[in-house]
Protein backbone atom coordinates (compact mmCIF):
# COMPACT_ATOMS: atom_id res chain seq x y z
CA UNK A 1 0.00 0.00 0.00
CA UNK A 2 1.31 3.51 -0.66
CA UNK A 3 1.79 6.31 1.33
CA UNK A 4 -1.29 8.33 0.28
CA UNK A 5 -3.65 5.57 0.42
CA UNK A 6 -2.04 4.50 3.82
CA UNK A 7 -3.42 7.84 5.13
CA UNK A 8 -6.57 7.96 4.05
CA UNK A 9 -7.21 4.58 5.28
CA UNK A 10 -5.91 6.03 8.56
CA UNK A 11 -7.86 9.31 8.31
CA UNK A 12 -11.14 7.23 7.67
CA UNK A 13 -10.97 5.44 10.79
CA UNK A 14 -10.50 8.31 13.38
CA UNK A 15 -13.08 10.44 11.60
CA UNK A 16 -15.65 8.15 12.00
CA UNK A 17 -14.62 8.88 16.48
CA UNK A 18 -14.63 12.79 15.33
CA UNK A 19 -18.40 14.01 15.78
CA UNK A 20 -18.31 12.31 19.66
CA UNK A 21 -14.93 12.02 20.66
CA UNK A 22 -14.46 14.90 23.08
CA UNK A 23 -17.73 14.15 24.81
CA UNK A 24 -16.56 10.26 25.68
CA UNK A 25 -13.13 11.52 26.89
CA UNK A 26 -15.11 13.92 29.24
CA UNK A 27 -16.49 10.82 31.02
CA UNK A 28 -13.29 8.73 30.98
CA UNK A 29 -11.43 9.73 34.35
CA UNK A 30 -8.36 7.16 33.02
CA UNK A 31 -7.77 9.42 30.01
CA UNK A 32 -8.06 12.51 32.08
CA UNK A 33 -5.55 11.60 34.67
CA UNK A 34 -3.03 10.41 31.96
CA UNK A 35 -3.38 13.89 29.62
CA UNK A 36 -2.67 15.38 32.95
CA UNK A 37 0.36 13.81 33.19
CA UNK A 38 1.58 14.26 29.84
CA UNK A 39 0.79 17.96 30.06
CA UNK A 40 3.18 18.25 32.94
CA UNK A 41 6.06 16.75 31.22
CA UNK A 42 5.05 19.28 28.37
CA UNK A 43 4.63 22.14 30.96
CA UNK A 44 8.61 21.28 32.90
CA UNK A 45 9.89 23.37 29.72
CA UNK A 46 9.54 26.81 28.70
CA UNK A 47 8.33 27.03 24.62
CA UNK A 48 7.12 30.03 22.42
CA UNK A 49 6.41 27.97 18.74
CA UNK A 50 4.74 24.40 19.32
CA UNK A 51 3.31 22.00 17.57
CA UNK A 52 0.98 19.41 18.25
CA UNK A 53 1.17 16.05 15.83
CA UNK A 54 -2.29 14.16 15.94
CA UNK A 55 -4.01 17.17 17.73
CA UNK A 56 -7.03 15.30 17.60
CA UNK A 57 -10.27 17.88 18.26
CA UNK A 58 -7.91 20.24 19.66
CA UNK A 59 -7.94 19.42 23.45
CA UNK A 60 -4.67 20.17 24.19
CA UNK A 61 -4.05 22.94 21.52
CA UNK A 62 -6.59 24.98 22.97
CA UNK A 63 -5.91 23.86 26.59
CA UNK A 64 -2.25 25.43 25.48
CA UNK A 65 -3.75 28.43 23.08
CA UNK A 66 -5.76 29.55 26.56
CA UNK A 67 -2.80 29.09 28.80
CA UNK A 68 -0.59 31.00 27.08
CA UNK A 69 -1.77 33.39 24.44
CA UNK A 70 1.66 34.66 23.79
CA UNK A 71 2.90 31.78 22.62
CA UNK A 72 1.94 29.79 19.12
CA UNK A 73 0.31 26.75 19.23
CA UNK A 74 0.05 24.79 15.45
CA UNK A 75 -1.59 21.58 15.07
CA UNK A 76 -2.16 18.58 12.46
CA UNK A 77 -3.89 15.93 12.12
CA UNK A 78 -4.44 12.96 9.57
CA UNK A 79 -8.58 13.21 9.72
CA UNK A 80 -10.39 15.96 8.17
CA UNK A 81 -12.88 15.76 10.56
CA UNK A 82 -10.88 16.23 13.64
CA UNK A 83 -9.40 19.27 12.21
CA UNK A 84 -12.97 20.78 11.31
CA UNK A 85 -13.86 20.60 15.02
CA UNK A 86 -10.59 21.94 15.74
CA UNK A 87 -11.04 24.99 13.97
CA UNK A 88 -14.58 25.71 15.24
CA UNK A 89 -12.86 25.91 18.54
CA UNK A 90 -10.46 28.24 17.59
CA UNK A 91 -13.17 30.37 16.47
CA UNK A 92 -15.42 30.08 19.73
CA UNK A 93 -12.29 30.19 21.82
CA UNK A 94 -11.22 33.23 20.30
CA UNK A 95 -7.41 31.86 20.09
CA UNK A 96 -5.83 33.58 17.40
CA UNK A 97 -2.33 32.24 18.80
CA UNK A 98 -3.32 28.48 17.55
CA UNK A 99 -3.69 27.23 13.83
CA UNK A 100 -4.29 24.18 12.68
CA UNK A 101 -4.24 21.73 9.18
CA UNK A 102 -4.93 18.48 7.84
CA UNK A 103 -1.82 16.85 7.09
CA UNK A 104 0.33 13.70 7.92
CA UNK A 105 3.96 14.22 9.98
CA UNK A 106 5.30 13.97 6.15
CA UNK A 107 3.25 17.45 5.42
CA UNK A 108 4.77 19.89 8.41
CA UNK A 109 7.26 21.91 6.07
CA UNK A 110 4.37 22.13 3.19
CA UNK A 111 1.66 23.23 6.08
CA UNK A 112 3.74 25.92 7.95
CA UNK A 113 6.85 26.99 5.55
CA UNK A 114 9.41 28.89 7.65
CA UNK A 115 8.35 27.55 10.97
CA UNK A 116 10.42 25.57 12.92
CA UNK A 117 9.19 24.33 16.92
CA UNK A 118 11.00 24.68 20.40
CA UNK A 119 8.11 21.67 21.22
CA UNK A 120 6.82 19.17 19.35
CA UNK A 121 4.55 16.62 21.20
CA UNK A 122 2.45 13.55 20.57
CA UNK A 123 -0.20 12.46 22.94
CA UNK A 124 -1.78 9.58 22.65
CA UNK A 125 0.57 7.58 20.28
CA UNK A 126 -0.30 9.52 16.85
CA UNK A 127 3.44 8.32 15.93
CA UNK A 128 2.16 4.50 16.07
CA UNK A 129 0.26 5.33 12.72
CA UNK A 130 2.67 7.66 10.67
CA UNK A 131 4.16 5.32 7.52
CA UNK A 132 7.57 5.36 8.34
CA UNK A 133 8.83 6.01 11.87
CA UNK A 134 12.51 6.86 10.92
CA UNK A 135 11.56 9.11 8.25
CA UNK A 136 9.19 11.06 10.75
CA UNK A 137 12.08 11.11 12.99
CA UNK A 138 13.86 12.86 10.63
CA UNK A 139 10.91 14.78 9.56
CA UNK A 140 10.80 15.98 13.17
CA UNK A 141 14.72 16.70 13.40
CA UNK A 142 14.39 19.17 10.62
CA UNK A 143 11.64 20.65 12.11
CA UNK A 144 12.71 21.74 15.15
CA UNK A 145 15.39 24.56 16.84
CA UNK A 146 18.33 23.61 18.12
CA UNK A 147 17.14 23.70 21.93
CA UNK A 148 14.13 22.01 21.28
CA UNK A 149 11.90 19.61 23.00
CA UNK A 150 10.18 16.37 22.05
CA UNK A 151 7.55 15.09 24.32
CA UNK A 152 6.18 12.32 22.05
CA UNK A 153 3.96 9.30 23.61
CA UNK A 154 3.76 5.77 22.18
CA UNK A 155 1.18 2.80 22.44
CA UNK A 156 3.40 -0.30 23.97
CA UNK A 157 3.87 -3.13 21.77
CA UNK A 158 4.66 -5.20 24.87
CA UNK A 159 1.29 -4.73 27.15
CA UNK A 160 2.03 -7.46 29.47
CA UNK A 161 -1.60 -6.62 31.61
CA UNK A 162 -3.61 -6.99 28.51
CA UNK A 163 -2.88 -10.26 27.81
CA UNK A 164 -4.25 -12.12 30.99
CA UNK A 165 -7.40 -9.50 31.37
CA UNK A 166 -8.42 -11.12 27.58
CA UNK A 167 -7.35 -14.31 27.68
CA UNK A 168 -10.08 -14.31 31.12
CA UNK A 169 -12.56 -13.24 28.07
CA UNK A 170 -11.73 -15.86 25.73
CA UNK A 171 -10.18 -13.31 23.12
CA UNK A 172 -7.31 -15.34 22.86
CA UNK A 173 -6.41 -13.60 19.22
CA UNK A 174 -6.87 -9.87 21.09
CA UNK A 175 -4.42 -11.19 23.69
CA UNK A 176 -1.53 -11.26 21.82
CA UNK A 177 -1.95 -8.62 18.71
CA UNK A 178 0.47 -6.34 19.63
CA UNK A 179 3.07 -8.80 19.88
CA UNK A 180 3.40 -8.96 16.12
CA UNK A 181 3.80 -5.62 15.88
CA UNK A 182 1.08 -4.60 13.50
CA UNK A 183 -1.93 -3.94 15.73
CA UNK A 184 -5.55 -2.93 14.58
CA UNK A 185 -6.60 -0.56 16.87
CA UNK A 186 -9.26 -0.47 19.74
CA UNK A 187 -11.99 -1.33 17.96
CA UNK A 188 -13.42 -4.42 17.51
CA UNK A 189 -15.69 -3.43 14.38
CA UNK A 190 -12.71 -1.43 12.69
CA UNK A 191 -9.15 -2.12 11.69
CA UNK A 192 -6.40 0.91 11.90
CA UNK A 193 -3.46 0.55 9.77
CA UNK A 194 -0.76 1.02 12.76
CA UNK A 195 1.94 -0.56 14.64
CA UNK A 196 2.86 -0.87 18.13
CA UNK A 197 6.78 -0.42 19.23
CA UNK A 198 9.08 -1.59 21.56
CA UNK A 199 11.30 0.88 23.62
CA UNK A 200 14.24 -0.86 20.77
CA UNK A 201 12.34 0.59 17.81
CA UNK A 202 11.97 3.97 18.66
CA UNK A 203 15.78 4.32 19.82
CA UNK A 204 16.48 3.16 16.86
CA UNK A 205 14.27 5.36 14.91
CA UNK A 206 15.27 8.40 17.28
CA UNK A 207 18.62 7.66 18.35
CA UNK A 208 21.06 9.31 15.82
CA UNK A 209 19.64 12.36 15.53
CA UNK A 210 18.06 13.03 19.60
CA UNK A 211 19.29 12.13 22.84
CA UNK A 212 16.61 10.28 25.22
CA UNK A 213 16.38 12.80 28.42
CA UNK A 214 13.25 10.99 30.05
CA UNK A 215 10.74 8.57 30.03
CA UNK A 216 7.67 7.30 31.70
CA UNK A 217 5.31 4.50 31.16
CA UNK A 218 1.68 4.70 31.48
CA UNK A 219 -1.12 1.92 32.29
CA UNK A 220 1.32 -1.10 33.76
CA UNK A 221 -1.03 -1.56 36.41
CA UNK A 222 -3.60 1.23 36.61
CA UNK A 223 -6.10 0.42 34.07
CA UNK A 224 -5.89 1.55 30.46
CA UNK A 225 -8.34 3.95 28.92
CA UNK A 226 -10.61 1.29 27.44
CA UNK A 227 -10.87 -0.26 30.71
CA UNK A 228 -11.87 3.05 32.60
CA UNK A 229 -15.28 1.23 33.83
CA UNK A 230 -12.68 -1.06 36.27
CA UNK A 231 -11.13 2.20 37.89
CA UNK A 232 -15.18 2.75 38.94
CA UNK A 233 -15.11 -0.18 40.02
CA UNK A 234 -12.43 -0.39 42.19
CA UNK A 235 -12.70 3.39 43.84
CA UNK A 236 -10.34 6.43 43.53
CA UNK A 237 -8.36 4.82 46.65
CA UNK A 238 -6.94 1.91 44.77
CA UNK A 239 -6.69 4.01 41.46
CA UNK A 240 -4.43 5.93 43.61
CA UNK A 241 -2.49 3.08 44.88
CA UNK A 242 -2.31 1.66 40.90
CA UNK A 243 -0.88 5.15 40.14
CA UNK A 244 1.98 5.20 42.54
CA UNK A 245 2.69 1.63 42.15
CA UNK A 246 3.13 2.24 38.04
CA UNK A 247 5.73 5.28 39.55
CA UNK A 248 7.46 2.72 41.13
CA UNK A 249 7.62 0.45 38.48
CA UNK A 250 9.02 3.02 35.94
CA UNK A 251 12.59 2.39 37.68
CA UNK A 252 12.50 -1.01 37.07
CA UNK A 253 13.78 -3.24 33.81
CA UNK A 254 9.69 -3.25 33.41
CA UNK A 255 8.35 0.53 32.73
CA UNK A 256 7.92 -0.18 29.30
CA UNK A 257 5.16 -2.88 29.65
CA UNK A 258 2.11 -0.70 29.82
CA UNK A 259 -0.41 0.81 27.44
CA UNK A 260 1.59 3.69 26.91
CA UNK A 261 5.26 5.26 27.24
CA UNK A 262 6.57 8.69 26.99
CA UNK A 263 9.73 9.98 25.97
CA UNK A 264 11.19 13.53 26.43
CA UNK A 265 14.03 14.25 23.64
CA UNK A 266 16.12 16.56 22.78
CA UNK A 267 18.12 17.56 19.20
CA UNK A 268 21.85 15.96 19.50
CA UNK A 269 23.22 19.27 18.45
CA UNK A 270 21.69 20.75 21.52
């Protein structure tokens, strides 16, 4: 499959997620907590020209836009959709500091020519579905100043938790997906052209042109997003206690077996 029709095949699937995404993320506390997190990594380092890859409907750009007005915030994403929702925010928001465009990682110099980023960030794993994850590294490289940051989030390939919570359901195939590295995405009705990675893959996509400054994993024991309904379950007490028990884990040989993992980087002529 090529490139372009890689994309649209990508771009159909989230679009279809576009007209109600925002509202089911309202009433997933997992998701919340996590984008929390995520911000604050973004938030430990001071930025004036960002950009957001897989912005989604725009909850972080305008989260950002808001925040700080003197600063630009720029945004793509692969579905059409997501960036028509983004832009009617911008409008009701009144942000004029954030812009946005449809576009793959592949697209950045063609969207915004002359711009370069101190931040570039990923939440949520967009990166799992570009076509070629050296090539975006290199994409991103060119992309950004000298001082820059990269706070870019990955879905695991290696989700050891997964595997027992579906075997216990008899989805024996959904158990091990990942581990082949292509993976179809959360839905069970759809497929998503994507991959997951291992920690190895993405220093070896990343390594020769960033330096690795910091990571955390996400979801090793505190339920993933899709399984939000078990953190009801359970109470905000042991959510807590999953939480800090993930923090723990993240200086072990084992950080990188949950749902997701984020990396902070930096340019190696820094």
């Amino acid at each position: 499959m090529n490139r372009d029709e890689y994309y649209k095949q990508v771009a159909g699937y989230f679009d279809v997620d576009a007209s109600d995404f925002e509202d089911r993320y309202e009433e997933n506390k997992v998701l919340k907590r996590i984008r929390h997190s995520f911000r604050k990594y973004t938030e430990k380092y001071s930025f004036q020209n960002a950009l957001e890859i897989g912005c989604g409907p725009g909850i972080d750009l305008i989260y950002f836009g808001r925040k700080y007005p003197a600063r630009k915030l720029y945004g793509i994403d692969i579905a059409p959709g997501m960036v028509e929702i983004t832009g009617q925010k911008i409008k009701r928001h009144q942000t004029p500091n954030v812009s946005v465009a449809t576009g793959s990682v592949e697209d950045i110099n063609s969207l915004f020519p002359g711009q370069v980023f101190d931040m570039i960030y990923v939440y949520f794993g967009a990166l799992n579905t570009v076509y070629d994850l050296q090539k975006a590294a290199q994409i991103l490289h060119e992309s950004c100043t000298a001082d820059a940051i990269l706070v870019l989030t990955f879905v695991n390939r290696n989700y050891l938790m997964d595997i027992p919570l579906f075997l216990m359901k008899g989805q024996v195939k959904q158990a091990f997906s990942r581990l082949t590295g292509r993976w179809k995405g959360y839905s069970p009705d759809k497929s998503l052209n994507s991959q997951c990675f291992t920690s190895a893959d993405i220093k070896k996509a990343f390594s020769d042109k960033f330096k690795f400054v910091d990571r955390r994993g996400y979801s090793i024991l505190f339920p993933a997003w899709y399984r939000h309904n078990h953190l009801n379950r359970l109470g905000e007490k042991w959510g807590d206690r999953l939480w800090n028990w993930d923090k723990k884990i993240n200086h072990t040989p084992l950080w990188n077996t949950g749902e997701y993992s984020l990396y902070v980087l930096k340019p190696l002529n820094a």
